[in-house]
N, C-alpha and C. Protein backbone atom coordinates (compact mmCIF):
# COMPACT_ATOMS: atom_id res chain seq x y z
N UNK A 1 0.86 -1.19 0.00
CA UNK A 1 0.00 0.00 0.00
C UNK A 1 0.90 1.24 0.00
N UNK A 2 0.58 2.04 -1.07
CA UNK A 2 1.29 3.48 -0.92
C UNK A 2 1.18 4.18 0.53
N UNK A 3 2.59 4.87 0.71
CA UNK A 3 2.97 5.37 1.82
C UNK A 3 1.18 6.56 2.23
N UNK A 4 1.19 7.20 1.13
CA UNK A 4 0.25 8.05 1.08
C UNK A 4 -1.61 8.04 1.41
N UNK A 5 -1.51 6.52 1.25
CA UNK A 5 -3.14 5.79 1.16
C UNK A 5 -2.77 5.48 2.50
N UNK A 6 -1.63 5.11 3.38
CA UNK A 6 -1.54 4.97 4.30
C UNK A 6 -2.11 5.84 5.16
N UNK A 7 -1.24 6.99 4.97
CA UNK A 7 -1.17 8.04 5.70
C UNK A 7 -3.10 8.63 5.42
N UNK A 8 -3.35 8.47 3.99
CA UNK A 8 -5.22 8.91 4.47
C UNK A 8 -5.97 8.36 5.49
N UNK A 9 -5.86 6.79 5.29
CA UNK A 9 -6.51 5.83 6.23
C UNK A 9 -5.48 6.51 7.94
N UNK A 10 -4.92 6.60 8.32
CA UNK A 10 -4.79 6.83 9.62
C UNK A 10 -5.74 8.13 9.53
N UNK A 11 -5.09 9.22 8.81
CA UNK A 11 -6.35 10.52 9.22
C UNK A 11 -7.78 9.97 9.57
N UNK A 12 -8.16 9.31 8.25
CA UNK A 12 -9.63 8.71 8.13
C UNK A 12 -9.82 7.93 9.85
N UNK A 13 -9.22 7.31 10.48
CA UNK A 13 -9.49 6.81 11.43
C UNK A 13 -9.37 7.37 12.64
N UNK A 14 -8.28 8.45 12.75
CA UNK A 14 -8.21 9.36 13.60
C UNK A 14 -9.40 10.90 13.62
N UNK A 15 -9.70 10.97 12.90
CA UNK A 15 -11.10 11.67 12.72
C UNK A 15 -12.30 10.77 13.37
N UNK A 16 -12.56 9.94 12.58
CA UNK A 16 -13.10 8.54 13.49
C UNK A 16 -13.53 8.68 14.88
N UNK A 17 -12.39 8.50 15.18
CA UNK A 17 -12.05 8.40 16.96
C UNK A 17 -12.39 9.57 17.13
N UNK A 18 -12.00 10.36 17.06
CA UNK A 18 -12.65 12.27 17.15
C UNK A 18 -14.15 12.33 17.40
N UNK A 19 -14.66 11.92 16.09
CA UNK A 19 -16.48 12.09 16.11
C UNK A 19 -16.46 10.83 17.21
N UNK A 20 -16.43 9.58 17.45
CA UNK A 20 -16.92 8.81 18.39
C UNK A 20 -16.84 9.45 19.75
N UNK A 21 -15.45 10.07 20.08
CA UNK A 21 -15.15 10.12 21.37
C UNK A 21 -16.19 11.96 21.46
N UNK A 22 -16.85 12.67 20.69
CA UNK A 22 -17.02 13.49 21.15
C UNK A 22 -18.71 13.20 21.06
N UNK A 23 -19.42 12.42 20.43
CA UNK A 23 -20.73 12.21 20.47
C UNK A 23 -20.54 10.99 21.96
N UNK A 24 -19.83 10.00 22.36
CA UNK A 24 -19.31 9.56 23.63
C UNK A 24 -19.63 10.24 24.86
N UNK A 25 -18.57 11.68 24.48
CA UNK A 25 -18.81 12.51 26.14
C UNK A 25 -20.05 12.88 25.92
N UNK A 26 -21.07 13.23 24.77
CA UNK A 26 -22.43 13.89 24.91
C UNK A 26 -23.20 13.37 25.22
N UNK A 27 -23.40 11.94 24.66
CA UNK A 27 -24.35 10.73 24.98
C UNK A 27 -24.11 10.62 27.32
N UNK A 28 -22.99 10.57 26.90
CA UNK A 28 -22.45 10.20 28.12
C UNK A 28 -22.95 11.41 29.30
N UNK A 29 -22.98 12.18 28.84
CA UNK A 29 -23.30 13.54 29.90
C UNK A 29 -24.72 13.62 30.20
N UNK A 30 -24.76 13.60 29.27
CA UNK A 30 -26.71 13.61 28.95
C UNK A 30 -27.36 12.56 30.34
N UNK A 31 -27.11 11.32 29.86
CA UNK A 31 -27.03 10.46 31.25
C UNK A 31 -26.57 10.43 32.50
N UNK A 32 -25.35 10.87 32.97
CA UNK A 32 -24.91 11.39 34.37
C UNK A 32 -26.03 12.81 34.68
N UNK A 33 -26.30 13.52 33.64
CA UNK A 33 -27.29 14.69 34.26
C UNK A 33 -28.20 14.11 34.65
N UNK A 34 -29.01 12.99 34.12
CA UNK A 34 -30.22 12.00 35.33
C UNK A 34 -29.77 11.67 36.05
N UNK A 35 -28.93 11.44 36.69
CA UNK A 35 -28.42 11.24 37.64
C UNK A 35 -27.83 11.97 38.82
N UNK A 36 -27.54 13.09 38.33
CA UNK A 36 -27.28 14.33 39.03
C UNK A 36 -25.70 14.12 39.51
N UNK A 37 -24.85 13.88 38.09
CA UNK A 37 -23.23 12.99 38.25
C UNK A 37 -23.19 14.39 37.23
N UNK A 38 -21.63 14.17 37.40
CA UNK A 38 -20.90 14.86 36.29
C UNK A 38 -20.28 13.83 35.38
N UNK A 39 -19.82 14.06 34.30
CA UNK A 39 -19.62 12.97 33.27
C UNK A 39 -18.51 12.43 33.95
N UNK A 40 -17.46 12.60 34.57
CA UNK A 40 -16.59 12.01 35.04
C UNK A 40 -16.84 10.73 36.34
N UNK A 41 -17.50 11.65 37.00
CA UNK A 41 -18.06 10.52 37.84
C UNK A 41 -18.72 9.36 37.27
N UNK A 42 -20.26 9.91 36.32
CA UNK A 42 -21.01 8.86 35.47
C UNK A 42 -19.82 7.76 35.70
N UNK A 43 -18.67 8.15 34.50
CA UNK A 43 -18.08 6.49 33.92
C UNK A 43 -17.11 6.65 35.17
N UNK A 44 -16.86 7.16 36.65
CA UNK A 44 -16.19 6.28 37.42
C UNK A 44 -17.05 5.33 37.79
N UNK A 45 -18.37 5.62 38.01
CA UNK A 45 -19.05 4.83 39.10
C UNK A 45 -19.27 3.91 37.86
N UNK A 46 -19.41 3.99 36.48
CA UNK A 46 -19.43 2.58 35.76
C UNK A 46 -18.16 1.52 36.07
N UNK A 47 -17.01 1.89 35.99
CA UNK A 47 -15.62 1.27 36.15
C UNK A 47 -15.77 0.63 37.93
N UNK A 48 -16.55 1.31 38.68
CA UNK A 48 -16.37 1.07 39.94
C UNK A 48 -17.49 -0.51 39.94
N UNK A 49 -18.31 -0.03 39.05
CA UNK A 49 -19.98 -1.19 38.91
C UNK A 49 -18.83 -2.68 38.07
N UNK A 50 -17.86 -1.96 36.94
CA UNK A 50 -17.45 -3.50 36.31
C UNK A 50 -16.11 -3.68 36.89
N UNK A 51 -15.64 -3.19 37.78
CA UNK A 51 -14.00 -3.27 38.19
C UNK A 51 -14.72 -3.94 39.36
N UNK A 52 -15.22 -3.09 40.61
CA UNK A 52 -15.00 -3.45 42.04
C UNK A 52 -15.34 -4.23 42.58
N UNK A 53 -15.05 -4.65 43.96
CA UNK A 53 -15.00 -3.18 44.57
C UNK A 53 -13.60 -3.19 44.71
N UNK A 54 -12.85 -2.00 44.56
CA UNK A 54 -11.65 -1.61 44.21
C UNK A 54 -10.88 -0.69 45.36
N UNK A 55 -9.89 -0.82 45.93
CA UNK A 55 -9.25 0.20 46.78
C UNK A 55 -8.64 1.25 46.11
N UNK A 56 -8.54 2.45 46.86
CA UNK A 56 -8.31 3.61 46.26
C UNK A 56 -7.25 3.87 45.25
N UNK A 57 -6.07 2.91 45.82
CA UNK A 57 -5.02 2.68 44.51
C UNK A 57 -5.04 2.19 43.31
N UNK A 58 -6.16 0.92 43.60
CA UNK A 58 -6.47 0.24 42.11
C UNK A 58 -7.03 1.26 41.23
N UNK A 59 -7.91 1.69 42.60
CA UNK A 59 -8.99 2.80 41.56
C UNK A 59 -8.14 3.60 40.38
N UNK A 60 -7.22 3.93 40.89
CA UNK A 60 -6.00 5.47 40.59
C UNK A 60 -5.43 4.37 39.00
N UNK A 61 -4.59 3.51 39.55
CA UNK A 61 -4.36 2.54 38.43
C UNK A 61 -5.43 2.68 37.21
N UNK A 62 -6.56 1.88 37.82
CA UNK A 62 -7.32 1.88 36.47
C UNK A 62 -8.17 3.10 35.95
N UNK A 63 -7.87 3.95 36.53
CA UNK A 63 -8.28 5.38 35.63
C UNK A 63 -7.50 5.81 35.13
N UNK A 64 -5.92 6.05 35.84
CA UNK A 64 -4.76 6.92 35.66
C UNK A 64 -4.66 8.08 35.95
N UNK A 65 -5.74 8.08 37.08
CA UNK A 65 -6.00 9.35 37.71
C UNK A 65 -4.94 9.40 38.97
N UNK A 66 -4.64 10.47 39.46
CA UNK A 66 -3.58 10.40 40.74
C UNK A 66 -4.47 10.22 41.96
N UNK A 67 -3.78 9.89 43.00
CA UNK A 67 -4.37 9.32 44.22
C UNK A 67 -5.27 10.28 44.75
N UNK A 68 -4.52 11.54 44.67
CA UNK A 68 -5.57 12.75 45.45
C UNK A 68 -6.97 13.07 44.31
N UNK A 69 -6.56 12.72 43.38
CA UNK A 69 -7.89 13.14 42.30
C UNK A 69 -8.67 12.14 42.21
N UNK A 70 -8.25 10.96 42.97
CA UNK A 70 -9.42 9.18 43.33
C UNK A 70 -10.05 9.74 44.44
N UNK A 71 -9.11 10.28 45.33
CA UNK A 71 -9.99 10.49 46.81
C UNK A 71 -10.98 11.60 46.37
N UNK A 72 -11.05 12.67 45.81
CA UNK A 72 -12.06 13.64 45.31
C UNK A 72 -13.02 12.77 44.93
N UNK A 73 -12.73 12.06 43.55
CA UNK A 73 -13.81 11.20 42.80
C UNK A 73 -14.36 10.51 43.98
N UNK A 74 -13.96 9.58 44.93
CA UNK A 74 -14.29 8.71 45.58
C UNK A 74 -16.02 9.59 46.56
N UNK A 75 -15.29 11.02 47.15
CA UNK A 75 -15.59 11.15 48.11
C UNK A 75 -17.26 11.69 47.31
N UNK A 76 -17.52 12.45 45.73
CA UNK A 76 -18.15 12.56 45.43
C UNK A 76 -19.27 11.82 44.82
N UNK A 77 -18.63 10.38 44.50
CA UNK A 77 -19.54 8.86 43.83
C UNK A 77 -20.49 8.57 45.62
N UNK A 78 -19.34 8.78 46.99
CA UNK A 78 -20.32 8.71 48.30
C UNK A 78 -21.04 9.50 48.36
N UNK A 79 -20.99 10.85 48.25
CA UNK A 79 -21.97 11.71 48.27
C UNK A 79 -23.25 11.78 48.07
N UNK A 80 -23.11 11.05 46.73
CA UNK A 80 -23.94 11.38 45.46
C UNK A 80 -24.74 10.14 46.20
N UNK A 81 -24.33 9.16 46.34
CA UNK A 81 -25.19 7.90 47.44
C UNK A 81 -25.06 6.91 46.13
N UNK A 82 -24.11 6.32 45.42
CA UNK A 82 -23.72 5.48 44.53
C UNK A 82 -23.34 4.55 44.67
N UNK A 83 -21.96 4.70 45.60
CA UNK A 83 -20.66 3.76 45.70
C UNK A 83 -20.85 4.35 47.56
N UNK A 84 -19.69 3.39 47.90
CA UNK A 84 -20.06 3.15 49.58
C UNK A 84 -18.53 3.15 49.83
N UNK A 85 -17.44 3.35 50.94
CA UNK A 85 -16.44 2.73 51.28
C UNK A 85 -16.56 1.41 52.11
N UNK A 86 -15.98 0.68 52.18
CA UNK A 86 -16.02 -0.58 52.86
C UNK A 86 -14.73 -1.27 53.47
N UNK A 87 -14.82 -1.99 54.83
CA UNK A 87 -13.64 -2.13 55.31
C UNK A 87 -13.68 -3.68 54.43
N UNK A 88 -12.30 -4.35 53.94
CA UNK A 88 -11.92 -5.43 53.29
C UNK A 88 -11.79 -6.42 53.96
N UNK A 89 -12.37 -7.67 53.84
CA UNK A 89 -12.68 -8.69 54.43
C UNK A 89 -11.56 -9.54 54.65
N UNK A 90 -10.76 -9.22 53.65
CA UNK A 90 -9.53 -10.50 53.85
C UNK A 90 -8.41 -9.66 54.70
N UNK A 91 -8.41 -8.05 54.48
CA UNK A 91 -7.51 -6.92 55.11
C UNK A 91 -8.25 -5.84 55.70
N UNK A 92 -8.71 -6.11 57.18
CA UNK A 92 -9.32 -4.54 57.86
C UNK A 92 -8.71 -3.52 57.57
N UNK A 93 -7.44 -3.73 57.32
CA UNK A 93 -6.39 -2.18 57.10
C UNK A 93 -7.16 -1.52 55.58
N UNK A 94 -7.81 -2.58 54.82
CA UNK A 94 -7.68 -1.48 53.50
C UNK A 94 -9.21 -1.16 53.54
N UNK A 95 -9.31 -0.24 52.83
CA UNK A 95 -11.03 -0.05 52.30
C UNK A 95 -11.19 0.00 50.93
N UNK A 96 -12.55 -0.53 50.88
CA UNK A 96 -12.11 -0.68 49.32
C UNK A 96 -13.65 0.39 49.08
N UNK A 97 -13.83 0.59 47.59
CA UNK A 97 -14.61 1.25 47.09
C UNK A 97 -15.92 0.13 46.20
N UNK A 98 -16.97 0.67 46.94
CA UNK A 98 -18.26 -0.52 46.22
C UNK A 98 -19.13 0.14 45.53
N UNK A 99 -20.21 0.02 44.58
CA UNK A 99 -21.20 0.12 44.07
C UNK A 99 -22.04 -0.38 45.26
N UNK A 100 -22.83 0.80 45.58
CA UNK A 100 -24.10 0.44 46.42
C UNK A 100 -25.65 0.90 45.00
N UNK A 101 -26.03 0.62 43.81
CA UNK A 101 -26.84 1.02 43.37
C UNK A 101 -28.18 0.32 43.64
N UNK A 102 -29.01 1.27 44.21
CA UNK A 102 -30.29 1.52 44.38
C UNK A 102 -31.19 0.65 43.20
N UNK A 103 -31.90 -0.28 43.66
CA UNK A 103 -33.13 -0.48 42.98
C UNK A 103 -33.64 0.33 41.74
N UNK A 104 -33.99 1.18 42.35
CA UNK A 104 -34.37 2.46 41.44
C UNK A 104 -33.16 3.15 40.21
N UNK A 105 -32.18 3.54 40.71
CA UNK A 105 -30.98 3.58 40.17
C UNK A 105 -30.97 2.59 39.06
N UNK A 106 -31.24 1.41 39.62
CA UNK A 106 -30.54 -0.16 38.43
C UNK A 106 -31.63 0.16 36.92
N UNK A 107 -33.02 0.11 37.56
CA UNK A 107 -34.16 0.42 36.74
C UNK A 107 -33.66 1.42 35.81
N UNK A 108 -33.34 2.58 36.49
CA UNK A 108 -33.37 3.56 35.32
C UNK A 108 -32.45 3.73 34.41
N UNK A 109 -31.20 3.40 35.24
CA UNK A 109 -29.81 2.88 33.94
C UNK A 109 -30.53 1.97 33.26
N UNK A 110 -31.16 1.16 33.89
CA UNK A 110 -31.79 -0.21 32.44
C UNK A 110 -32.58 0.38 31.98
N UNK A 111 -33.35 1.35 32.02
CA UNK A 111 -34.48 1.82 30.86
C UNK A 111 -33.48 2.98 30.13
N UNK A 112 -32.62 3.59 30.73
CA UNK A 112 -32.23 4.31 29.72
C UNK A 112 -30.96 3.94 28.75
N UNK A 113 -30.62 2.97 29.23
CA UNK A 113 -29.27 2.05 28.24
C UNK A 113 -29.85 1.09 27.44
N UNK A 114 -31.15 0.61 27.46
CA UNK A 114 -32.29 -0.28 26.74
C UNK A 114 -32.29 -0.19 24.94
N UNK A 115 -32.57 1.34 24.71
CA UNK A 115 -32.59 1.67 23.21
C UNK A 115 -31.26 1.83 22.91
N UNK A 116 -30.22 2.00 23.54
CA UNK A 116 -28.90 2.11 23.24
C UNK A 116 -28.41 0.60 23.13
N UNK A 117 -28.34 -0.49 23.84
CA UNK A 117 -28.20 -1.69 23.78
C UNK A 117 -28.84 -2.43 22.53
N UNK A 118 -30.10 -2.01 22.46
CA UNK A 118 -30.33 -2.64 21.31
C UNK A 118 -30.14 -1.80 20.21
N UNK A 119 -29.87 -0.74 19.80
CA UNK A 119 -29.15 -0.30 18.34
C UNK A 119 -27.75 -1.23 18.67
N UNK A 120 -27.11 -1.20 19.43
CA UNK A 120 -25.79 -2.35 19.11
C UNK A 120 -25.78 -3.26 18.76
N UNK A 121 -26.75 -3.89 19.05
CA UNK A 121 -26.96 -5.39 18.66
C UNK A 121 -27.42 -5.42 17.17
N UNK A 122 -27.94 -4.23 16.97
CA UNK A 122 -28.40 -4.29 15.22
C UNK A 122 -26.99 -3.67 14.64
N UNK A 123 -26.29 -2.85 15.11
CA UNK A 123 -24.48 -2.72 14.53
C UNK A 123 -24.17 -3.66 14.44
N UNK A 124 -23.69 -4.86 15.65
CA UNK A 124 -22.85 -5.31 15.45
C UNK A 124 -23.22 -6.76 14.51
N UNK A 125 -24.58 -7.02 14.14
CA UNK A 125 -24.49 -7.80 13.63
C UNK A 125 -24.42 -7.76 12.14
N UNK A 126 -24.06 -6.16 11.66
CA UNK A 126 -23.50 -6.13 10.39
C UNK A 126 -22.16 -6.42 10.29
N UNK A 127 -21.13 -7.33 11.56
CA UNK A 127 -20.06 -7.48 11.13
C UNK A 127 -19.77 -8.79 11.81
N UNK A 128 -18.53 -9.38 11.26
CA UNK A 128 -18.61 -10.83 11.36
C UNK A 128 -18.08 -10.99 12.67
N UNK A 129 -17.65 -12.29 13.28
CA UNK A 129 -17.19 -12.56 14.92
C UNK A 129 -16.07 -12.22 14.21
N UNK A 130 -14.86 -12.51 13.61
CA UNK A 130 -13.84 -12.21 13.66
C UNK A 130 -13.56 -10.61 13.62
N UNK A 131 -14.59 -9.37 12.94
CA UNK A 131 -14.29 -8.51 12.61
C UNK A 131 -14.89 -8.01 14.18
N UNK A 132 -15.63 -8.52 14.50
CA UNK A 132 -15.98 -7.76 16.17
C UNK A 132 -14.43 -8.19 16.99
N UNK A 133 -14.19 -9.23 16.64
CA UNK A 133 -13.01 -9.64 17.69
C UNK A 133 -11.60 -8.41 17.98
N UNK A 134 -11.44 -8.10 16.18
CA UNK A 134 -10.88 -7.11 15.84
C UNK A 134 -11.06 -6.02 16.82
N UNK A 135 -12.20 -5.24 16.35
CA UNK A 135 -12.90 -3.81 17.08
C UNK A 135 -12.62 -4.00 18.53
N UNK A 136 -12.81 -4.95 19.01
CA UNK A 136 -12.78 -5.34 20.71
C UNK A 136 -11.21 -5.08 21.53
N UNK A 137 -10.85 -5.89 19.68
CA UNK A 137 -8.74 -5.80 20.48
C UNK A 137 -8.56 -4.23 20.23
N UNK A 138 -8.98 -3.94 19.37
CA UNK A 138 -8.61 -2.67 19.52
C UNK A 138 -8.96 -1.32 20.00
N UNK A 139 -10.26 -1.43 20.85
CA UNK A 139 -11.07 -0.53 21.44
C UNK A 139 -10.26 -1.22 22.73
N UNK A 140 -10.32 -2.33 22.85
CA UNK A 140 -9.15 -2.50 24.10
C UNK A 140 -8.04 -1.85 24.82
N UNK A 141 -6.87 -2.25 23.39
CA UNK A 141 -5.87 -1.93 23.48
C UNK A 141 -5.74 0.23 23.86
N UNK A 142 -6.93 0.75 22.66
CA UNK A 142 -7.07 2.17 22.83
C UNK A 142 -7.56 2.59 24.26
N UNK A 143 -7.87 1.88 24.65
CA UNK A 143 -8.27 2.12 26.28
C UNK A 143 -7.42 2.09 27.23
N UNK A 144 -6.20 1.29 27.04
CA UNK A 144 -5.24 1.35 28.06
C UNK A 144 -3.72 2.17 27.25
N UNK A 145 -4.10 2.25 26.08
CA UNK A 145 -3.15 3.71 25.64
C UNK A 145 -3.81 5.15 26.35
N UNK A 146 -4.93 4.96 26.43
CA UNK A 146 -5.62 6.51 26.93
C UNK A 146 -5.32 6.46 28.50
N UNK A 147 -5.35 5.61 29.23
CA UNK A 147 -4.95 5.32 30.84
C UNK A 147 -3.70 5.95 30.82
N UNK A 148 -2.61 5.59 30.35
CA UNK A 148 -1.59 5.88 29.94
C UNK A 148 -1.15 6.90 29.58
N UNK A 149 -1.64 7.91 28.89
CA UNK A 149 -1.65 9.67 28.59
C UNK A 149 -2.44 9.99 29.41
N UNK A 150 -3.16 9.43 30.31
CA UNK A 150 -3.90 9.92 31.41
C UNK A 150 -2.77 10.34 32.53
N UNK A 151 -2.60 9.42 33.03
CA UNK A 151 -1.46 9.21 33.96
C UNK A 151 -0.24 9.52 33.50
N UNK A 152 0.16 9.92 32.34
CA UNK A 152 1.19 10.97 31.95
C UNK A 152 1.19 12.33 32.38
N UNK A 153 -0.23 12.90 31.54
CA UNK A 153 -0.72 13.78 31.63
C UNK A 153 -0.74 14.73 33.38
N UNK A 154 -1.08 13.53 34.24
CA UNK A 154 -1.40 13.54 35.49
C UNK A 154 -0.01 14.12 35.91
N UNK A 155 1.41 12.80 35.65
CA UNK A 155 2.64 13.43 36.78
C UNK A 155 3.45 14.57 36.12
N UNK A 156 2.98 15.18 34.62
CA UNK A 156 3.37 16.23 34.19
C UNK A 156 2.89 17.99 34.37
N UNK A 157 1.71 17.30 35.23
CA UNK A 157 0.67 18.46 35.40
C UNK A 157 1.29 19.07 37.19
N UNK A 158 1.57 17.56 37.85
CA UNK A 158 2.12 17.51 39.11
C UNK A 158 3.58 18.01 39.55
N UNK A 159 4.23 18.46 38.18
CA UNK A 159 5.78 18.37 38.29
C UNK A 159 5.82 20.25 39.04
């Protein structure tokens, strides 16, 4: 492949990622405002719902957020009456961070992720298992490159 067709297809895909990740934070905001979250919180307390329950370091790890900017997040997902601290069963010394979601709470994420869930299921079945397998490794892999300029970002901001 010419150097040049190369170089379109990365633009073409990096634009891509552009429109996804910015209709992402909108979709995404839109929903933490029912909730009365800020978009940041929204997808902690999601990471906290498919990670935890997580201690404050893991937490930091898997965001790439710094420790003092977990304890903020942390103290505002309690606030908000989401997530809970909890002393650790196998270690009293640590606490870890839980999803406490509400009945009500569960309902309304499920009615409002409902029409969103099912347009996916009509996406993805315009593409084959191997080509989802693809998208998966690589929505993957782009996820822990972004952790990564996160937590760059973080001890350069700290210097």
């Amino acid at each position: 492949m010419p150097k040049q067709n190369r170089k379109a297809i990365f633009e073409a895909v990096n634009l891509a990622g552009r429109e996804l990740s910015a209709s992402s934070v909108i979709f995404h905001s839109l929903m933490a405002e029912k909730f009365g979250l800020s978009v940041t919180d929204w997808r902690a307390w999601d990471m906290v719902m498919r990670h935890g329950p997580l201690t404050a370091g893991d937490f930091a790890k898997l965001t790439g957020l710094t420790p003092g900017a977990v304890t903020g997040l942390i103290d505002r997902l309690v606030g908000a009456g989401v997530v809970e601290r909890v002393a650790d069963s196998r270690d009293r010394r640590k606490v870890l961070v839980k999803s406490v979601t509400q009945p009500s709470q569960q309902q309304d994420r499920e009615s409002l992720f409902s029409p969103m869930l099912k347009a996916l299921e009509r996406l993805y079945a315009d593409y084959s298992d191997d080509e989802l397998q693809t998208i998966a490794g690589f929505m993957t892999r782009m996820s822990v490159l972004l952790r990564e300029q996160t937590a760059k970002l973080n001890r350069n901001q700290n210097r």
